[in-house]
C-alpha atoms as a PDB file:
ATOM      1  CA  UNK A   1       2.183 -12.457  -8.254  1.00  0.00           C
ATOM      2  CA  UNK A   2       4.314  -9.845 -10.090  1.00  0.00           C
ATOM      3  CA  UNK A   3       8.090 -11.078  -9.978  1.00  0.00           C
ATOM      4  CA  UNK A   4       9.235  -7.993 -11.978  1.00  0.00           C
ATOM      5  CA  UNK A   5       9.783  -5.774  -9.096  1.00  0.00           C
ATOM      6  CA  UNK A   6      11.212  -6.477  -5.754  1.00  0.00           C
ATOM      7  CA  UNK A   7       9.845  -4.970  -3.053  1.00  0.00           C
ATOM      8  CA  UNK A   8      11.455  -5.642  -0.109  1.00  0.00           C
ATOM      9  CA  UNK A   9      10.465  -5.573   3.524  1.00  0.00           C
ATOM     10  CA  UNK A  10      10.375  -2.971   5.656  1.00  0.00           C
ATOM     11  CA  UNK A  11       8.417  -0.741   3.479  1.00  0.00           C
ATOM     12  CA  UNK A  12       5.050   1.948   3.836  1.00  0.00           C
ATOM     13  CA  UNK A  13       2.461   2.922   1.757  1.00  0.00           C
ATOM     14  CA  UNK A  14       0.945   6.692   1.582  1.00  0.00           C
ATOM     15  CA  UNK A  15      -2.250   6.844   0.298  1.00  0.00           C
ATOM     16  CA  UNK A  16      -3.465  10.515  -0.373  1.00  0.00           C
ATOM     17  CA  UNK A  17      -7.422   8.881  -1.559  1.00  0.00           C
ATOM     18  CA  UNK A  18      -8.749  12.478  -2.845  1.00  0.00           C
ATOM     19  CA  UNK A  19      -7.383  14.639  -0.476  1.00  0.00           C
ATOM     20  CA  UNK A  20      -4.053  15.858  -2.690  1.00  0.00           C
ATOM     21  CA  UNK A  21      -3.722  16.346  -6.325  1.00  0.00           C
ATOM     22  CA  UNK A  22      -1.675  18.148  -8.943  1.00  0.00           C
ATOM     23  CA  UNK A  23       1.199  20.498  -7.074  1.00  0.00           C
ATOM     24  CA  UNK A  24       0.041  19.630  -3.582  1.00  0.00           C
ATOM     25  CA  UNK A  25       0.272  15.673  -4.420  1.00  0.00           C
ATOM     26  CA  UNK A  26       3.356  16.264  -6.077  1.00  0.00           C
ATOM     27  CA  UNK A  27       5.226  18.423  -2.952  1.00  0.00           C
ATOM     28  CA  UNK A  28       4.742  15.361  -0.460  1.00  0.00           C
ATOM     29  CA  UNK A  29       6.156  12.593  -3.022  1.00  0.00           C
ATOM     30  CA  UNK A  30       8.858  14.832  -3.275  1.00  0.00           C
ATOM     31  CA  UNK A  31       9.822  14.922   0.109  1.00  0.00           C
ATOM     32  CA  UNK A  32       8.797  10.767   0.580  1.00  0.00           C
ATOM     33  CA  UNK A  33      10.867  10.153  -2.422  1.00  0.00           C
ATOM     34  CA  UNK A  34      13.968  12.185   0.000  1.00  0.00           C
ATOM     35  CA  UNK A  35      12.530  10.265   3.085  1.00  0.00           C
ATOM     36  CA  UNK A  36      12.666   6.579   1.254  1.00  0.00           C
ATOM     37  CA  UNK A  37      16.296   7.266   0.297  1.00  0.00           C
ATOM     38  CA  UNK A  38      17.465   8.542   3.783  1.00  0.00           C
ATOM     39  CA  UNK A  39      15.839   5.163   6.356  1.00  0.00           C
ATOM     40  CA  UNK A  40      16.549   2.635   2.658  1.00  0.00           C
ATOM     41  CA  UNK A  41      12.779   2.192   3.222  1.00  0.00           C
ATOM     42  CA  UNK A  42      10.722   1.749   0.136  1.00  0.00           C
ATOM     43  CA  UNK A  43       7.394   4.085   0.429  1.00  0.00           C
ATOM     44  CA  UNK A  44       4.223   3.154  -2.064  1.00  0.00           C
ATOM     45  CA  UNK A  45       2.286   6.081  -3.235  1.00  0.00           C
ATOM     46  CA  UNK A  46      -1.408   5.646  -4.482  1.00  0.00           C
ATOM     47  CA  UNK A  47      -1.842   9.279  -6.392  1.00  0.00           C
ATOM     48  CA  UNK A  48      -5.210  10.083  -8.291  1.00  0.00           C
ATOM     49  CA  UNK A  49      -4.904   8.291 -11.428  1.00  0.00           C
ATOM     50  CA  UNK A  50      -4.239  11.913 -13.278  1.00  0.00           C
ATOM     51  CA  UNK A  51      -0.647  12.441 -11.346  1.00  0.00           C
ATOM     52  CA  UNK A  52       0.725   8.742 -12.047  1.00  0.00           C
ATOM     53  CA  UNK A  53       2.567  10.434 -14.918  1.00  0.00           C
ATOM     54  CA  UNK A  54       4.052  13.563 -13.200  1.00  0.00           C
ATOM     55  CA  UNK A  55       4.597  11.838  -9.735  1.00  0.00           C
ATOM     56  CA  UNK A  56       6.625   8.730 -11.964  1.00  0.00           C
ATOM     57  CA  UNK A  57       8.643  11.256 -14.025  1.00  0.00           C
ATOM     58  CA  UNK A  58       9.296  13.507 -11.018  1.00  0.00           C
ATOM     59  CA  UNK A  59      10.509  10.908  -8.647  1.00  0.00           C
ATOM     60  CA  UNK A  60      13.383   8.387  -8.118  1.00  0.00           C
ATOM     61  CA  UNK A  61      12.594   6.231  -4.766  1.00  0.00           C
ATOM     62  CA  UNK A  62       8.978   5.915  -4.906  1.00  0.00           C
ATOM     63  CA  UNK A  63       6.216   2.782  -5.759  1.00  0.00           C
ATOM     64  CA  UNK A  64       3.586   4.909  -7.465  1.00  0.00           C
ATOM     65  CA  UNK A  65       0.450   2.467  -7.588  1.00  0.00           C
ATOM     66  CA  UNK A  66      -2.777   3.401  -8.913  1.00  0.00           C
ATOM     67  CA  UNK A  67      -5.664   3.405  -6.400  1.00  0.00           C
ATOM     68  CA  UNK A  68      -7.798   0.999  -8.538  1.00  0.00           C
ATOM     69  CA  UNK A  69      -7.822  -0.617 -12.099  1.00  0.00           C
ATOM     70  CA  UNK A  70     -10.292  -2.927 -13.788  1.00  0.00           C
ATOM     71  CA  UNK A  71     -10.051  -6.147 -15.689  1.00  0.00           C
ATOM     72  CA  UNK A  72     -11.391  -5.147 -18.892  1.00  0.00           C
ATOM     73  CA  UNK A  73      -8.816  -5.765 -21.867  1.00  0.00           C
ATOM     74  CA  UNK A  74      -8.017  -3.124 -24.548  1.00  0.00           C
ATOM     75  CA  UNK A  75     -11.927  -1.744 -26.269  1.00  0.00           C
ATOM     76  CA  UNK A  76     -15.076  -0.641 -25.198  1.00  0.00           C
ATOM     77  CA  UNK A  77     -15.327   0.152 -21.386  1.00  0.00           C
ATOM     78  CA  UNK A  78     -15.809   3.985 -21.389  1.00  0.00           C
ATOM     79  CA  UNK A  79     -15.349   5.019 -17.469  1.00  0.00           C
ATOM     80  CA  UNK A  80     -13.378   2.139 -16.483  1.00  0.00           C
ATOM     81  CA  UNK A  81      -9.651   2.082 -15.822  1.00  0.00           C
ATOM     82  CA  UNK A  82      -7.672   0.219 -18.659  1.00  0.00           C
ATOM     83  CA  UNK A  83      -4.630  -1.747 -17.207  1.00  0.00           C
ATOM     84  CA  UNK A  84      -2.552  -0.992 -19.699  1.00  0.00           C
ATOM     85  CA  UNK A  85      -2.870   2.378 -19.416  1.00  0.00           C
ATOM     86  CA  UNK A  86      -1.748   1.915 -15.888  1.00  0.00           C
ATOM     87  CA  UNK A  87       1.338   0.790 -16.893  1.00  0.00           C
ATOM     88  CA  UNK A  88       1.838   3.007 -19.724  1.00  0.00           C
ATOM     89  CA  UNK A  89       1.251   6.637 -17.335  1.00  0.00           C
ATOM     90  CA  UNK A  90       4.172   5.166 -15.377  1.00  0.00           C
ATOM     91  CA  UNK A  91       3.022   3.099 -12.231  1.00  0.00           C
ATOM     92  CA  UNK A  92       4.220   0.061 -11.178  1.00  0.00           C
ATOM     93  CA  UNK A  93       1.370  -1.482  -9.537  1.00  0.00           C
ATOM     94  CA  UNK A  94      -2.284  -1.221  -8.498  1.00  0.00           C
ATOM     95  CA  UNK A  95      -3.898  -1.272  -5.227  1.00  0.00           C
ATOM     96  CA  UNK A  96      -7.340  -3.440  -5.181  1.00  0.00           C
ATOM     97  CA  UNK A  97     -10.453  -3.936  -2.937  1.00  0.00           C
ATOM     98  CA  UNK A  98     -10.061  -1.068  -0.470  1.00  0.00           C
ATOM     99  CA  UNK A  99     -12.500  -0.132   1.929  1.00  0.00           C
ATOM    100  CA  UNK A 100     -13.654   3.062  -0.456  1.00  0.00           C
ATOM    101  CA  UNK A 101     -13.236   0.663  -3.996  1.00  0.00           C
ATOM    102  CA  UNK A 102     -14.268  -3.004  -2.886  1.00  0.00           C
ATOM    103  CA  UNK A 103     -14.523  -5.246  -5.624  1.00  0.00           C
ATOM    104  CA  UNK A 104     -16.188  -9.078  -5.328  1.00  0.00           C
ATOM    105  CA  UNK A 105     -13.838 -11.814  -5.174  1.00  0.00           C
ATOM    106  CA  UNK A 106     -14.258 -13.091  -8.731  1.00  0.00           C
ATOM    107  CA  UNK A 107     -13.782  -9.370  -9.979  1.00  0.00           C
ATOM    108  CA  UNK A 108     -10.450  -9.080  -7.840  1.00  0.00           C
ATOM    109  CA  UNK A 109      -9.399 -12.205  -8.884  1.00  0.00           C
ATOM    110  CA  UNK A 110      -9.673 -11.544 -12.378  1.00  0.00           C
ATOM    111  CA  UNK A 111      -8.076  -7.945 -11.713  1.00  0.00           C
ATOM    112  CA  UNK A 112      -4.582  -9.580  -9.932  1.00  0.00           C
ATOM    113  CA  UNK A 113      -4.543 -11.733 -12.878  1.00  0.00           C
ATOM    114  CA  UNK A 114      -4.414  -8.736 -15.370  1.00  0.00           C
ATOM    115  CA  UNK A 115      -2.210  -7.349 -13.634  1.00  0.00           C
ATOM    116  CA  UNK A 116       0.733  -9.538 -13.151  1.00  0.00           C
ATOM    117  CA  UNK A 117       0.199 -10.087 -17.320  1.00  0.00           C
ATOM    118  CA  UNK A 118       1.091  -6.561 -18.060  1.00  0.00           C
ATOM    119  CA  UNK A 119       3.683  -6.301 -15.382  1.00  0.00           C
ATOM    120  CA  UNK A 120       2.039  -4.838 -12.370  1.00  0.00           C
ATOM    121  CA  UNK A 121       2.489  -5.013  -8.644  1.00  0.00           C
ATOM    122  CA  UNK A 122      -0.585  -5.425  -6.756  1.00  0.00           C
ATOM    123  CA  UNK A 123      -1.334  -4.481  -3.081  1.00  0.00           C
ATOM    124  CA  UNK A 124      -5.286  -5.842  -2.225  1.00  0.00           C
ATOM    125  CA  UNK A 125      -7.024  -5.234   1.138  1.00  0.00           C
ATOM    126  CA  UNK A 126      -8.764  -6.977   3.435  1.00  0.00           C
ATOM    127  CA  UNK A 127     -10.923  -6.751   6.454  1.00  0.00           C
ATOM    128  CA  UNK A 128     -10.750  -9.649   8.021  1.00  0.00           C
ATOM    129  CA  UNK A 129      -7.851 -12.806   8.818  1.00  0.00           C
ATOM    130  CA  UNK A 130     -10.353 -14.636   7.042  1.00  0.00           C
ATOM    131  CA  UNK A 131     -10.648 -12.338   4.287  1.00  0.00           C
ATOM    132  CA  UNK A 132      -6.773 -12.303   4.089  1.00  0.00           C
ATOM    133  CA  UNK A 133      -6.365 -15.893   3.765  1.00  0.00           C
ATOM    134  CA  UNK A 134      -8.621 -16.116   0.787  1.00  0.00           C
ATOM    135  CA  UNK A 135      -7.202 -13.339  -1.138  1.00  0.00           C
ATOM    136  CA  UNK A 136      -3.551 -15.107  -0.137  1.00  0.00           C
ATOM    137  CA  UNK A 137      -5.078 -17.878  -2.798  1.00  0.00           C
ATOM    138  CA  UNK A 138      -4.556 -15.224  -5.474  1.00  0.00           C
ATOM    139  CA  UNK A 139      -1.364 -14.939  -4.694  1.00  0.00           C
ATOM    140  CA  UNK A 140      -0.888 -10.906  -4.805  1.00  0.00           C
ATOM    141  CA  UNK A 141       1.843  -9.069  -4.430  1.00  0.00           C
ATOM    142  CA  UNK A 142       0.681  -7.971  -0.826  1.00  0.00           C
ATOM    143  CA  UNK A 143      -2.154  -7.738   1.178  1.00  0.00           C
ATOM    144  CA  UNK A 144      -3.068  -4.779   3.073  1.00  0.00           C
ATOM    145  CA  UNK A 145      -4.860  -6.792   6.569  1.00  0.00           C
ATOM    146  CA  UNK A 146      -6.837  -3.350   8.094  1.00  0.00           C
ATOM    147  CA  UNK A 147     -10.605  -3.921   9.486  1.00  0.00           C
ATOM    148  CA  UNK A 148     -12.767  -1.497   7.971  1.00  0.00           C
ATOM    149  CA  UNK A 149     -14.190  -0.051  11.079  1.00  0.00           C
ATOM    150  CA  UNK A 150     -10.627   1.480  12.071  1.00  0.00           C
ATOM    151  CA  UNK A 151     -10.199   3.684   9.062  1.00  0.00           C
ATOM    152  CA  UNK A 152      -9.819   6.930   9.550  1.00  0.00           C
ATOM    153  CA  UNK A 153     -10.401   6.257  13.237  1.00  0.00           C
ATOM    154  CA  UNK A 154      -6.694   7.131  15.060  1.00  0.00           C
ATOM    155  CA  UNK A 155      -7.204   3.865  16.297  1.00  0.00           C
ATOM    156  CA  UNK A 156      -5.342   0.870  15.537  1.00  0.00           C
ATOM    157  CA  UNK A 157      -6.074  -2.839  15.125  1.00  0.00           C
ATOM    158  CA  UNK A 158      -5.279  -4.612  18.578  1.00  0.00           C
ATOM    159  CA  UNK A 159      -2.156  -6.783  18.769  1.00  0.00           C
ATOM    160  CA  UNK A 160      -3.999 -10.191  18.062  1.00  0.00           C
ATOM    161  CA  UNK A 161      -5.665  -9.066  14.991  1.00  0.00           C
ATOM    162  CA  UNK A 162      -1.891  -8.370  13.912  1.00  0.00           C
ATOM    163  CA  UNK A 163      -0.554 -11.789  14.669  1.00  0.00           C
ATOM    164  CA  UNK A 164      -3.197 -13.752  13.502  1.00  0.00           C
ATOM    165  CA  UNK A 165      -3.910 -11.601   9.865  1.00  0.00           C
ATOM    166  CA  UNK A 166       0.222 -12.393   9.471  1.00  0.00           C
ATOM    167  CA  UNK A 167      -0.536 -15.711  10.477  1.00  0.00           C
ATOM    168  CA  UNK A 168      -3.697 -16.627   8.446  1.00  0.00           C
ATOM    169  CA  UNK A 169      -1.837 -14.726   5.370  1.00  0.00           C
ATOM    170  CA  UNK A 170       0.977 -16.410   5.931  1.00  0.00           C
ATOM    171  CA  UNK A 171       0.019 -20.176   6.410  1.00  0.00           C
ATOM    172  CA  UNK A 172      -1.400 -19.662   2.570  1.00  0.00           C
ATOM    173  CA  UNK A 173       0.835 -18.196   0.865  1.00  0.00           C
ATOM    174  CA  UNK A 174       4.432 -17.512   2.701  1.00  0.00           C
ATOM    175  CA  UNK A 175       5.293 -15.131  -0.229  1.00  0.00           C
ATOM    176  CA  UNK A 176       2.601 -13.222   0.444  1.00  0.00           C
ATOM    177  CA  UNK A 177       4.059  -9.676   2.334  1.00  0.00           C
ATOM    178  CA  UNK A 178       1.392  -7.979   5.004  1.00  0.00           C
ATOM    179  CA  UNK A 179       1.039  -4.370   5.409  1.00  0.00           C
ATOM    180  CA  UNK A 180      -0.861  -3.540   8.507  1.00  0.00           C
ATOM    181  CA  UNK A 181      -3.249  -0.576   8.010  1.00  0.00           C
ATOM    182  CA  UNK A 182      -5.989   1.168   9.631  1.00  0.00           C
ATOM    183  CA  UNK A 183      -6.194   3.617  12.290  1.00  0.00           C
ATOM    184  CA  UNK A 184      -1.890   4.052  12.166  1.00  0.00           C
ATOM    185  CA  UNK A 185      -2.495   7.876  13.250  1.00  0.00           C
ATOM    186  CA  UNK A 186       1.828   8.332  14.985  1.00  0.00           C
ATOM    187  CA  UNK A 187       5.002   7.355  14.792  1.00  0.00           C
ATOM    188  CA  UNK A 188       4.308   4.567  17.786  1.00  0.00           C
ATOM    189  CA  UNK A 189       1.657   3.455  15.998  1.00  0.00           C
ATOM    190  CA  UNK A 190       4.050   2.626  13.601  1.00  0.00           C
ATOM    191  CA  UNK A 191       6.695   1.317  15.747  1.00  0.00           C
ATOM    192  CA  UNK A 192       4.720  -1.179  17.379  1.00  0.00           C
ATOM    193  CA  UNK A 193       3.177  -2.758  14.728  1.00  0.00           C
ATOM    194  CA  UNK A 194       6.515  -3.483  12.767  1.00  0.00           C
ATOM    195  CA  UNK A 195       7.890  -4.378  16.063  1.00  0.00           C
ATOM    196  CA  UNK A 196       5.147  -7.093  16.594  1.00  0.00           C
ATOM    197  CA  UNK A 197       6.087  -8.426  13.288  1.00  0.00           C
ATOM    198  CA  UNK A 198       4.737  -6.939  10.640  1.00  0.00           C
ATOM    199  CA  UNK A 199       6.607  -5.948   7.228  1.00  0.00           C
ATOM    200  CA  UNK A 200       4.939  -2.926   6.508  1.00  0.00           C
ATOM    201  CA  UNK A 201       2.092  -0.689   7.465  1.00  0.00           C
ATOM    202  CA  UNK A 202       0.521   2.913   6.061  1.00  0.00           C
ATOM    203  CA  UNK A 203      -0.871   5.702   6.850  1.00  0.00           C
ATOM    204  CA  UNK A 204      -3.412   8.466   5.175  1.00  0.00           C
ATOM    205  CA  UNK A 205      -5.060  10.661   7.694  1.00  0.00           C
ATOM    206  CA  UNK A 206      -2.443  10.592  10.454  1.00  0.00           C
ATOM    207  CA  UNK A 207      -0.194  12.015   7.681  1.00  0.00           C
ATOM    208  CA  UNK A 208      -2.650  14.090   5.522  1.00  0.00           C
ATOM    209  CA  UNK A 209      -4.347  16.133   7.892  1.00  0.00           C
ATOM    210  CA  UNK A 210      -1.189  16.231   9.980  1.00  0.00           C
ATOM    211  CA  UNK A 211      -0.221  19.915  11.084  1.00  0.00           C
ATOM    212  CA  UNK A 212       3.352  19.243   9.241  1.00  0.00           C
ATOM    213  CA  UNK A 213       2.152  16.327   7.115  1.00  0.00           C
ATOM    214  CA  UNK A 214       5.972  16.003   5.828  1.00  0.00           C
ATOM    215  CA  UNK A 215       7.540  16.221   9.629  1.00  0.00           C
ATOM    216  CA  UNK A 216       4.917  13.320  10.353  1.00  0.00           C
ATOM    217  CA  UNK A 217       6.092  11.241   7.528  1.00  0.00           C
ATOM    218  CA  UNK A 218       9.552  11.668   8.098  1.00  0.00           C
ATOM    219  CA  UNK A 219       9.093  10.298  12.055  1.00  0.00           C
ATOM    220  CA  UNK A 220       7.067   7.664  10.419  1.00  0.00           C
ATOM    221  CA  UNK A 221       9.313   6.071   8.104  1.00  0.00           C
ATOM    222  CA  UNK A 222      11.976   7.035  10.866  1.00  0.00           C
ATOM    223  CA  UNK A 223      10.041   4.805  13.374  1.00  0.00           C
ATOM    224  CA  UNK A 224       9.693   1.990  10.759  1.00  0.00           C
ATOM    225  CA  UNK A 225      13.218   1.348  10.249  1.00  0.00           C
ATOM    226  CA  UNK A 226      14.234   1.991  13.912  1.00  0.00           C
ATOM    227  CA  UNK A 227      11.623  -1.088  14.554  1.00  0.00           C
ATOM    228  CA  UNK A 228      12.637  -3.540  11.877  1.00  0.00           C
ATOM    229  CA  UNK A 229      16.669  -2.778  12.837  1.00  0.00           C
ATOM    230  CA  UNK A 230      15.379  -3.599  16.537  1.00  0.00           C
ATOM    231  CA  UNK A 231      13.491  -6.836  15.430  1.00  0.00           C
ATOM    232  CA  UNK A 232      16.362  -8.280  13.298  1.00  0.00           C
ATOM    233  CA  UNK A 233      19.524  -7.035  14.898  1.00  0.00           C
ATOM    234  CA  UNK A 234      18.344  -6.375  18.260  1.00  0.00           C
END
């Protein structure tokens, strides 16, 4: 686990996959970058690898992670993505093993290692509790618990897959933080899941394809502090 930045519960994580690039990537992370600083709710961004640069020079608030990296050191690897130049375009972690990327455990292993050498946050997901609990053994940053069937669905996971991917996670590795993902398609979406007790979730479709992508992520992040000010002060 990466020490060198604190991220700090509640937070989010936007992950534009291949749907934005360039001018049209770099017009939402504006406005999350706004949206962060307004609810004091740190967002993660996972650009294509080409706009870590911009998005990290044009931004103040935001976590800009790349959406994959491999373990390969500095030399041959044509194709692959280097670590350190990961670090070097500007982003301060990596997310691993998604649904879209997956990676086998030795491979992902090896990957959260190189990254908290050079000084990167990671952010690896799972499918299962089960899964969860043996990436917790790595000790990443945070893992993303969202079952693979739900993506992209509108539907979320039910609330005892919550409580027991927290749980599982949890009873590893207590410094472990859980995003909740899949299927988070409104601002109740978001709501309840913080409310149930998670400490972060995320959202792609339910924001991308969105008719006012940047409304929706405003009553997003909105919703996820209004839940975690409920949960704690409440």
């Amino acid at each position: 686990m990466y020490n060198g930045i604190k991220i700090k519960p509640p937070f989010f994580e936007v992950g534009p996959k291949a749907f934005l690039y360039g001018e049209s990537a770099l017009k939402l992370a504006k406005a999350l970058d706004r949206i962060s600083a307004e609810y004091d709710v740190q967002i993660i961004f996972t650009p294509q690898y080409t706009d870590i640069h911009m998005l990290a020079q044009e931004t103040e608030h935001l976590l800009i992670f790349a959406q994959h990296m491999d373990p390969l050191p500095v030399g041959r690897g044509l194709g692959s993505v280097l670590p350190e130049a990961v670090k070097a375009a500007g982003a301060t972690g990596v997310m691993l093993n998604h649904a879209e990327k997956p990676v086998d455990m030795e491979t992902l292993e090896k990957t959260i290692k190189r990254a908290d050498e050079i000084g990167l946050a990671t952010i690896v997901c799972a499918d299962t509790p089960e899964d969860a609990a043996a990436i917790a053994k790595f000790s990443p940053n945070i893992i993303v618990t969202e079952p693979t069937s739900l993506i992209g669905t509108g539907t979320r996971s039910d609330d005892n897959y919550v409580l027991e991917s927290i749980r599982t996670v949890k009873a590893v590795n207590p410094d472990v933080l859980v995003l909740q993902g899949a299927g988070i398609s409104n601002e109740d979406d978001v709501y309840n899941v913080i409310k149930l007790g998670a400490e972060a979730t995320g959202c792609t479709s339910g924001i991308i394809k969105a008719a006012d992508p940047i409304k929706m992520a405003d009553a997003m992040i909105a919703a996820v502090r209004r839940a975690w000010d409920e949960r704690h002060n409440g």
